[in-house]
C-alpha atoms as a PDB file:
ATOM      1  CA  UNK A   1      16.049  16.145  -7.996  1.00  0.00           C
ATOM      2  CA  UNK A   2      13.161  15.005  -6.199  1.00  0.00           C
ATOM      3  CA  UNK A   3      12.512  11.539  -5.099  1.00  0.00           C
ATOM      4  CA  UNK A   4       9.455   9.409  -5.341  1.00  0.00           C
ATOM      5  CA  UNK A   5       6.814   9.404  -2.602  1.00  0.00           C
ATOM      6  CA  UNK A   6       6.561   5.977  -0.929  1.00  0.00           C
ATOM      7  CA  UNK A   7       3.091   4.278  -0.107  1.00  0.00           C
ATOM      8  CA  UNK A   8       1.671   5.517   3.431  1.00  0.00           C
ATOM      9  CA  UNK A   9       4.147   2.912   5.519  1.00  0.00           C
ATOM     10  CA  UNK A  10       0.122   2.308   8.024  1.00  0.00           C
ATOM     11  CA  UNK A  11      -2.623   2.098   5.048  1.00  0.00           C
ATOM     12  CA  UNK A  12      -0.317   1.442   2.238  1.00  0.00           C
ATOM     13  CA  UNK A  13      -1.810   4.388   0.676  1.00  0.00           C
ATOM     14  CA  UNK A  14      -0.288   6.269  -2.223  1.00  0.00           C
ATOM     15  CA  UNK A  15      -3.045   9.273  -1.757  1.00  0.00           C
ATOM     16  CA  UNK A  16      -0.238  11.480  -0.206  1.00  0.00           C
ATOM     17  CA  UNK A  17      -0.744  15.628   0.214  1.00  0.00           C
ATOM     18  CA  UNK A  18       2.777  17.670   1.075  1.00  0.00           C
ATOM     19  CA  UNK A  19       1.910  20.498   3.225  1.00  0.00           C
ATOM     20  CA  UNK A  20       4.044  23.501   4.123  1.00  0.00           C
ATOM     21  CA  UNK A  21       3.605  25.219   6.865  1.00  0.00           C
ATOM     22  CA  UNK A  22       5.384  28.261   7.551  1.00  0.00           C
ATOM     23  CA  UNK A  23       9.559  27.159   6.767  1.00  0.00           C
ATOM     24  CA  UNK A  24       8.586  23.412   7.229  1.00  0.00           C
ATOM     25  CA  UNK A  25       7.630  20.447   4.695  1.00  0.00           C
ATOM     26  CA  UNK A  26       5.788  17.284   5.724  1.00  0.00           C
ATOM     27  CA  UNK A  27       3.628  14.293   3.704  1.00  0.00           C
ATOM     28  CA  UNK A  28       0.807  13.943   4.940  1.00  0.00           C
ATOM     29  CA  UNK A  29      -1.531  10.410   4.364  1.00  0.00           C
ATOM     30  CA  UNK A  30      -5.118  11.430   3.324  1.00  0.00           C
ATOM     31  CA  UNK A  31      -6.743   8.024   3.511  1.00  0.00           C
ATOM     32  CA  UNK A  32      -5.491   7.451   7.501  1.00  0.00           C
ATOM     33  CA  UNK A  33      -4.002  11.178   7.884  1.00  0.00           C
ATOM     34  CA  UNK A  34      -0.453   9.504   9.362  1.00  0.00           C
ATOM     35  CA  UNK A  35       2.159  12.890   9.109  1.00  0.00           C
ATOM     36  CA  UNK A  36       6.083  12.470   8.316  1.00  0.00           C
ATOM     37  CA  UNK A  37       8.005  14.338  10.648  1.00  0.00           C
ATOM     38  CA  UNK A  38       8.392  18.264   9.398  1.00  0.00           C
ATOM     39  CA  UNK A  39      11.820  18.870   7.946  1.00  0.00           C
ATOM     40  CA  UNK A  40      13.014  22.396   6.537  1.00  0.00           C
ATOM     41  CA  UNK A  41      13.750  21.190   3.115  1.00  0.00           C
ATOM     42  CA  UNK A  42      11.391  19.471   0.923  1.00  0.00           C
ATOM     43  CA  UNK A  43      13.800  16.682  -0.040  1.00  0.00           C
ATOM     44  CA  UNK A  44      14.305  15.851   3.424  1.00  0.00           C
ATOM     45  CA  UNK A  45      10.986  15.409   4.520  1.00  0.00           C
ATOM     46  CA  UNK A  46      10.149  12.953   1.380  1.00  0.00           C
ATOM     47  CA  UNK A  47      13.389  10.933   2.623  1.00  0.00           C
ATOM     48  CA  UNK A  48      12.323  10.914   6.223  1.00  0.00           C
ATOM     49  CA  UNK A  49       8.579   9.547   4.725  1.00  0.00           C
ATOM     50  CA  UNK A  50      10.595   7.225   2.698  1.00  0.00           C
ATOM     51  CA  UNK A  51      12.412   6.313   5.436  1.00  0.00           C
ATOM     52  CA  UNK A  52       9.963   4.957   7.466  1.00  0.00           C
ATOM     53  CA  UNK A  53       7.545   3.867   4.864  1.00  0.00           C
ATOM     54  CA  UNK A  54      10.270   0.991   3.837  1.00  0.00           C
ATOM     55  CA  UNK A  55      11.323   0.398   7.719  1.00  0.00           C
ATOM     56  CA  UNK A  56       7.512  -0.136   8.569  1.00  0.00           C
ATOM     57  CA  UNK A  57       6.672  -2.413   5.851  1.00  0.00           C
ATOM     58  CA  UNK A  58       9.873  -3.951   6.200  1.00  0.00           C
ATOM     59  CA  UNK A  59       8.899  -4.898   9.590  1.00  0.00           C
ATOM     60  CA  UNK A  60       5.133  -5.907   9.084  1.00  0.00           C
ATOM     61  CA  UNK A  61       6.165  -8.484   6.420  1.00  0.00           C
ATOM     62  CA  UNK A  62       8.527  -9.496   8.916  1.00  0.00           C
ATOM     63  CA  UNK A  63       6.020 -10.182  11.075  1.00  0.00           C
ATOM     64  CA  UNK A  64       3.690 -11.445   9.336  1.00  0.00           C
ATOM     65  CA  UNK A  65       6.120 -14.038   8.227  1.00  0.00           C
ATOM     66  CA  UNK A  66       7.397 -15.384  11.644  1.00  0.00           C
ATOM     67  CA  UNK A  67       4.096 -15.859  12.982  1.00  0.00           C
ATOM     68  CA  UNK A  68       3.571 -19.356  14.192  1.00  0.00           C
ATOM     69  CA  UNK A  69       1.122 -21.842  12.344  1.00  0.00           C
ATOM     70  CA  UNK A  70      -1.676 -21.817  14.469  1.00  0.00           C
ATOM     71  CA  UNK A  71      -3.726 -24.301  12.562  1.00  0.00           C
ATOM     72  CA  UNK A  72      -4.737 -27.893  13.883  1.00  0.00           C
ATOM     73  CA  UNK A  73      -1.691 -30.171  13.830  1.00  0.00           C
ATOM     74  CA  UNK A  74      -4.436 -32.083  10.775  1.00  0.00           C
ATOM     75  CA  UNK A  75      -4.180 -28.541   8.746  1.00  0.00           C
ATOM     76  CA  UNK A  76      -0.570 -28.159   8.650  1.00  0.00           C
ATOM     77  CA  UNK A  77       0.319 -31.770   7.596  1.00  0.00           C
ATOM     78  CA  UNK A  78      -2.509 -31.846   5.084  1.00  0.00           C
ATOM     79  CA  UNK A  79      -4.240 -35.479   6.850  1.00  0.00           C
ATOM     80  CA  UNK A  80      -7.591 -35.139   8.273  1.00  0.00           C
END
């Protein structure tokens, strides 16, 4: 059975294109053109996408969340 297609893990794109090329499967992002790595079987190329769609956006909101308040000390207490 196959699996869904994650969002592209750099643009958050879902416009997603699977090309073959020769014995090989890989997703390819049309909106930034990021490429999964080419596996043999189609399964395991959507897994590997999958894969590091939800590591990627894993880490960005990771980020995103310990970055330090860089606000004036007045802004993060709320007085002016």
């Amino acid at each position: 059975m196959a699996s869904a297609i994650e969002p592209c893990p750099f643009c958050l794109s879902g416009h997603l294109h699977i090309t073959q090329n020769g014995p090989s499967f890989c997703i390819v992002c049309q909106s930034c053109k990021s490429k999964g790595p080419h596996r043999n079987e189609l399964e395991n190329a959507i897994d590997q996408w999958n894969l590091t769609s939800r590591k990627v956006i894993s880490l960005s909101a990771g980020a995103i969340n310990n970055q330090p308040d860089l606000r004036s000390p007045s802004l993060r207490t709320g007085h002016h």
